[in-house]
Protein backbone atom coordinates (compact mmCIF):
# COMPACT_ATOMS: atom_id res chain seq x y z
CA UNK A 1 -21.71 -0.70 -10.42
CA UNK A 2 -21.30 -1.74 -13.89
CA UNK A 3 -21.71 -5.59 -14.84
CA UNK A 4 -17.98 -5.81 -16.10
CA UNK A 5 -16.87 -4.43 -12.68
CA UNK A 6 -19.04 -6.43 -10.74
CA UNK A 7 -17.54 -9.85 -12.71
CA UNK A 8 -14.09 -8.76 -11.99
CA UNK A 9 -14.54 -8.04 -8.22
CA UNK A 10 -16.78 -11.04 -7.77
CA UNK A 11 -14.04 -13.29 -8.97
CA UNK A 12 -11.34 -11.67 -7.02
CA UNK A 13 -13.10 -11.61 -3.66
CA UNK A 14 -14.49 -15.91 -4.59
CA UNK A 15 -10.89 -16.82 -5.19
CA UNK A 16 -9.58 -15.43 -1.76
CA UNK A 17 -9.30 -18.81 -0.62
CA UNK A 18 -7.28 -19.65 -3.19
CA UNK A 19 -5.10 -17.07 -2.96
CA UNK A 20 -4.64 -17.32 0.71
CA UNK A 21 -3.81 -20.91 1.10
CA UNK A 22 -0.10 -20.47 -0.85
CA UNK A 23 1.05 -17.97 1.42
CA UNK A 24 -0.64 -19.70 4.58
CA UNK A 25 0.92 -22.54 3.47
CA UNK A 26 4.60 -20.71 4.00
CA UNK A 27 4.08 -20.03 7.27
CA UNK A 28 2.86 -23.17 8.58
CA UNK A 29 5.15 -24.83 6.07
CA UNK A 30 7.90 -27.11 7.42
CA UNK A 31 8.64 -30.73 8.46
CA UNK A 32 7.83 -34.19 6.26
CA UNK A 33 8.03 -33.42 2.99
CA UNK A 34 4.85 -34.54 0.75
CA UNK A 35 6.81 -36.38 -1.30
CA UNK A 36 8.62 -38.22 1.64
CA UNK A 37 12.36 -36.89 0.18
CA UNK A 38 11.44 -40.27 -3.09
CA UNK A 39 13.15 -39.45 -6.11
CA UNK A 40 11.60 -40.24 -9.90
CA UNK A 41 13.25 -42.89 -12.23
CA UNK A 42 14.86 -39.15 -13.56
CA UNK A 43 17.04 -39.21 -10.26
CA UNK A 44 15.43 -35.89 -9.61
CA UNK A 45 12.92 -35.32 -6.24
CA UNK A 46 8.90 -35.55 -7.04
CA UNK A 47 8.44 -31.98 -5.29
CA UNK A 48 11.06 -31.07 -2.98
CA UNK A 49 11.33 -30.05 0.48
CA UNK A 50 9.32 -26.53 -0.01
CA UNK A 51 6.15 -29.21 -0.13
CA UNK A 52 5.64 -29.93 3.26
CA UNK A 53 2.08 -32.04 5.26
CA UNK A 54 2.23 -29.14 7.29
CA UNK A 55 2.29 -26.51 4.87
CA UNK A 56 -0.47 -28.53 2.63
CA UNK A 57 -2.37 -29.25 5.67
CA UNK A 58 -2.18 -25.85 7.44
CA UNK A 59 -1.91 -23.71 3.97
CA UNK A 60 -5.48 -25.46 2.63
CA UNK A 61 -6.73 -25.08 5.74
CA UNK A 62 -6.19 -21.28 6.62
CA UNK A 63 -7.45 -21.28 3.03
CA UNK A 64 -11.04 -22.68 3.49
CA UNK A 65 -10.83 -20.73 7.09
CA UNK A 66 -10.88 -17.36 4.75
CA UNK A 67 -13.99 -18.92 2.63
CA UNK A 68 -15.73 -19.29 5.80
CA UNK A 69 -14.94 -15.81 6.77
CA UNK A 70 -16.24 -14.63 3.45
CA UNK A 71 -19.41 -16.32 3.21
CA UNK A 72 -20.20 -14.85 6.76
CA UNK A 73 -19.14 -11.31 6.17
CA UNK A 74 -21.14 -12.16 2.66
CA UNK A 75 -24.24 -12.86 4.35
CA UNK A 76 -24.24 -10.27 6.95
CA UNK A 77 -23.93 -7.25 4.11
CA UNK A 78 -25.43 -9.24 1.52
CA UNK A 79 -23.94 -7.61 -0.92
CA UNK A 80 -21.02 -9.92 -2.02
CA UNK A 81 -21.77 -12.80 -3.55
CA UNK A 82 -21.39 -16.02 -1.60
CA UNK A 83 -20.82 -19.19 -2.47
CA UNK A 84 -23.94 -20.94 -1.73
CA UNK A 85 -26.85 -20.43 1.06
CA UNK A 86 -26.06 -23.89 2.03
CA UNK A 87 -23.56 -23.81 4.56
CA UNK A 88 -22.01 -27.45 3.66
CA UNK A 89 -22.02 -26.56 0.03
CA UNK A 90 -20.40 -23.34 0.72
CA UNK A 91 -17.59 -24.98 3.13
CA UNK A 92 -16.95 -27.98 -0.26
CA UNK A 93 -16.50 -24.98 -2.09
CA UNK A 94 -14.16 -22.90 0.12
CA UNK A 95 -12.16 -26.46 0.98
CA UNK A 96 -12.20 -27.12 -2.83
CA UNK A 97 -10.08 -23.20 -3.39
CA UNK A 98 -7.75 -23.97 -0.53
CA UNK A 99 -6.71 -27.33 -1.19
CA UNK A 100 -6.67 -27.42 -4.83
CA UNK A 101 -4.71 -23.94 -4.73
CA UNK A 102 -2.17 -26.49 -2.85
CA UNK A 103 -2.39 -29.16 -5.51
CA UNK A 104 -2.06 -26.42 -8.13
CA UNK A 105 1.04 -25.46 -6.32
CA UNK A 106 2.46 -29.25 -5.56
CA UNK A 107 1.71 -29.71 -9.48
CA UNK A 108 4.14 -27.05 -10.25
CA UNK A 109 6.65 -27.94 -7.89
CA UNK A 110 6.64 -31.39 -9.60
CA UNK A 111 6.78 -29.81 -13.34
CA UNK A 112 9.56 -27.37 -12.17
CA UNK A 113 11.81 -30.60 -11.19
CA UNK A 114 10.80 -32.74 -14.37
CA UNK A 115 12.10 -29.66 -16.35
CA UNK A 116 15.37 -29.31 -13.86
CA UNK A 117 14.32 -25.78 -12.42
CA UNK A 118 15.64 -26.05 -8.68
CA UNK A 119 13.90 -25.37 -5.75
CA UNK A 120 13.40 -21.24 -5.38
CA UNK A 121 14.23 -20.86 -8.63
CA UNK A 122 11.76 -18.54 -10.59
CA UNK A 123 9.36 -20.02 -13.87
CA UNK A 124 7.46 -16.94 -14.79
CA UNK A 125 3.79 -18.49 -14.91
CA UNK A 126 4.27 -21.53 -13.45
CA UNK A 127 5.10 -20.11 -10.13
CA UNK A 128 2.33 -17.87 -10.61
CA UNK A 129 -0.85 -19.32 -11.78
CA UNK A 130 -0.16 -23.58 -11.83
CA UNK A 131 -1.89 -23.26 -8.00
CA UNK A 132 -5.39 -21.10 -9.54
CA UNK A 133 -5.69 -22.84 -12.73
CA UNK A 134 -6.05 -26.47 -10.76
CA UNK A 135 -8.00 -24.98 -7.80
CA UNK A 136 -10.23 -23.30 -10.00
CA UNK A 137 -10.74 -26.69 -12.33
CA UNK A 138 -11.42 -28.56 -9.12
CA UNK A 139 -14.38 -25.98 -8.45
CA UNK A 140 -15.70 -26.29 -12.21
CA UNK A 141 -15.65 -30.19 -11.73
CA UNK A 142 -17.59 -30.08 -8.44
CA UNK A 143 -19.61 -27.07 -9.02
CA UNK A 144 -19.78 -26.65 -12.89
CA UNK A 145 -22.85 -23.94 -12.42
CA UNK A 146 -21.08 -21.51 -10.18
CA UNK A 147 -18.04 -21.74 -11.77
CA UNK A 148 -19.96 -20.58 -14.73
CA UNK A 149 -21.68 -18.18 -13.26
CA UNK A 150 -18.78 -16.08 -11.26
CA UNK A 151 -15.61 -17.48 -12.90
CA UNK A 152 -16.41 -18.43 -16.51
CA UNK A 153 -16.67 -14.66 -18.20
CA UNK A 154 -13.78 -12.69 -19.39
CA UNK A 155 -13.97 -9.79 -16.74
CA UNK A 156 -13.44 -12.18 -14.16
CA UNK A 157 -10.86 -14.04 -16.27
CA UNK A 158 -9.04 -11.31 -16.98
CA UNK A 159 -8.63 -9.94 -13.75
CA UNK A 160 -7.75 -13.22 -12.10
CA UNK A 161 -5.07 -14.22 -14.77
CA UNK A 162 -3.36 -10.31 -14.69
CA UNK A 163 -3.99 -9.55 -10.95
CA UNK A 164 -2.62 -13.15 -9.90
CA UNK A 165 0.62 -13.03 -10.58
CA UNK A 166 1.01 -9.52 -9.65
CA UNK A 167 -0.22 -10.16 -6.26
CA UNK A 168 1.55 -13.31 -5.92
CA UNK A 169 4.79 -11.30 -6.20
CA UNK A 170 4.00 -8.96 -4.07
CA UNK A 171 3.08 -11.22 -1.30
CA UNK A 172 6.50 -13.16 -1.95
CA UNK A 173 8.42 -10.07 -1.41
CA UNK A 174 6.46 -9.66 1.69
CA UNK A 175 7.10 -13.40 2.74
CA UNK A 176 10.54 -13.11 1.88
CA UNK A 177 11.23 -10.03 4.23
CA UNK A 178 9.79 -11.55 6.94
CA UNK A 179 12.49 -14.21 6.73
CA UNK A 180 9.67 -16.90 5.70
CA UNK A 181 11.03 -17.46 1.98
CA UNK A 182 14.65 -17.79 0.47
CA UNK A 183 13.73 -15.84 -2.39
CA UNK A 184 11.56 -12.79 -3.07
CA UNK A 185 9.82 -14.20 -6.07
């Protein structure tokens, strides 16, 4: 397999967790709001009741679940790369790509309502990439040399950045047939 290949795949199958936790977060989504239903000095809500503890809590969770998953299968083959021999290192790591995929998300929920976009209403990238961009700057912060390694090349760039939103529709339109989402975008 050639190096560019390898890069690209590498990244894909290290941000599973990443990409897993927004659409876990759908279905275990409902209940409190994160933002409690408080409103800004703009009169406008801080994220809106599509950011629910549930959905944060259950969403980062199924998220780092995956990670596990992966750095199992990972070992067993050893062919994949996985995130670190050291199983507490490696379960940081996978929490890191759930839950910051969930900030990522929150943080573009809370952009979307400074700039009056409603709630299900589409903002081509934001939607999209807000929840990858944070999760993966959370993993650079905490783990600058692996990010480096797997993330920081443009193969894996590339893919993540064109692939991402692609697949992010795609599982919308999925979640929205399935009665889960109001819109299929």
């Amino acid at each position: 397999m050639s190096d560019i290949v390898y890069q690209a795949i590498a990244a894909l199958w290290l941000s599973l967790p990443a990409l897993s936790a927004n659409p876990s977060a759908v279905i275990f989504g409902g209940g409190t709001p994160m933002d409690f239903g408080r409103t800004l000095g703009d009169g406008k809500r801080v994220l809106g009741d599509g950011k629910t503890w549930r959905g944060f809590i259950g969403g980062g969770a199924a998220g780092a679940f995956v990670g596990l998953i992966q750095q199992l299968i990972a070992m067993k083959i050893g062919y994949f790369p996985i995130f670190s021999q050291d199983f507490l290192q490696a379960f940081f790591m996978v929490l890191i790509l759930g839950y910051g995929a969930l900030l990522g998300d929150a943080l573009g929920s809370f952009i979307k309502r400074r700039l009056g976009i409603g709630r299900g209403d589409k903002a081509f990238l934001l939607d999209q990439l807000t929840f990858l961009i944070v999760a993966l700057f959370l993993l650079y912060i905490a783990f600058p040399s692996f990010f480096s390694r797997y993330f920081w090349n443009a193969p894996a760039m590339i893919t993540l950045f064109v692939l991402t939103p692609l697949l992010h529709r795609i599982v919308n339109i999925i979640g929205y047939r399935m009665g889960k989402k109001e819109v299929p975008w």
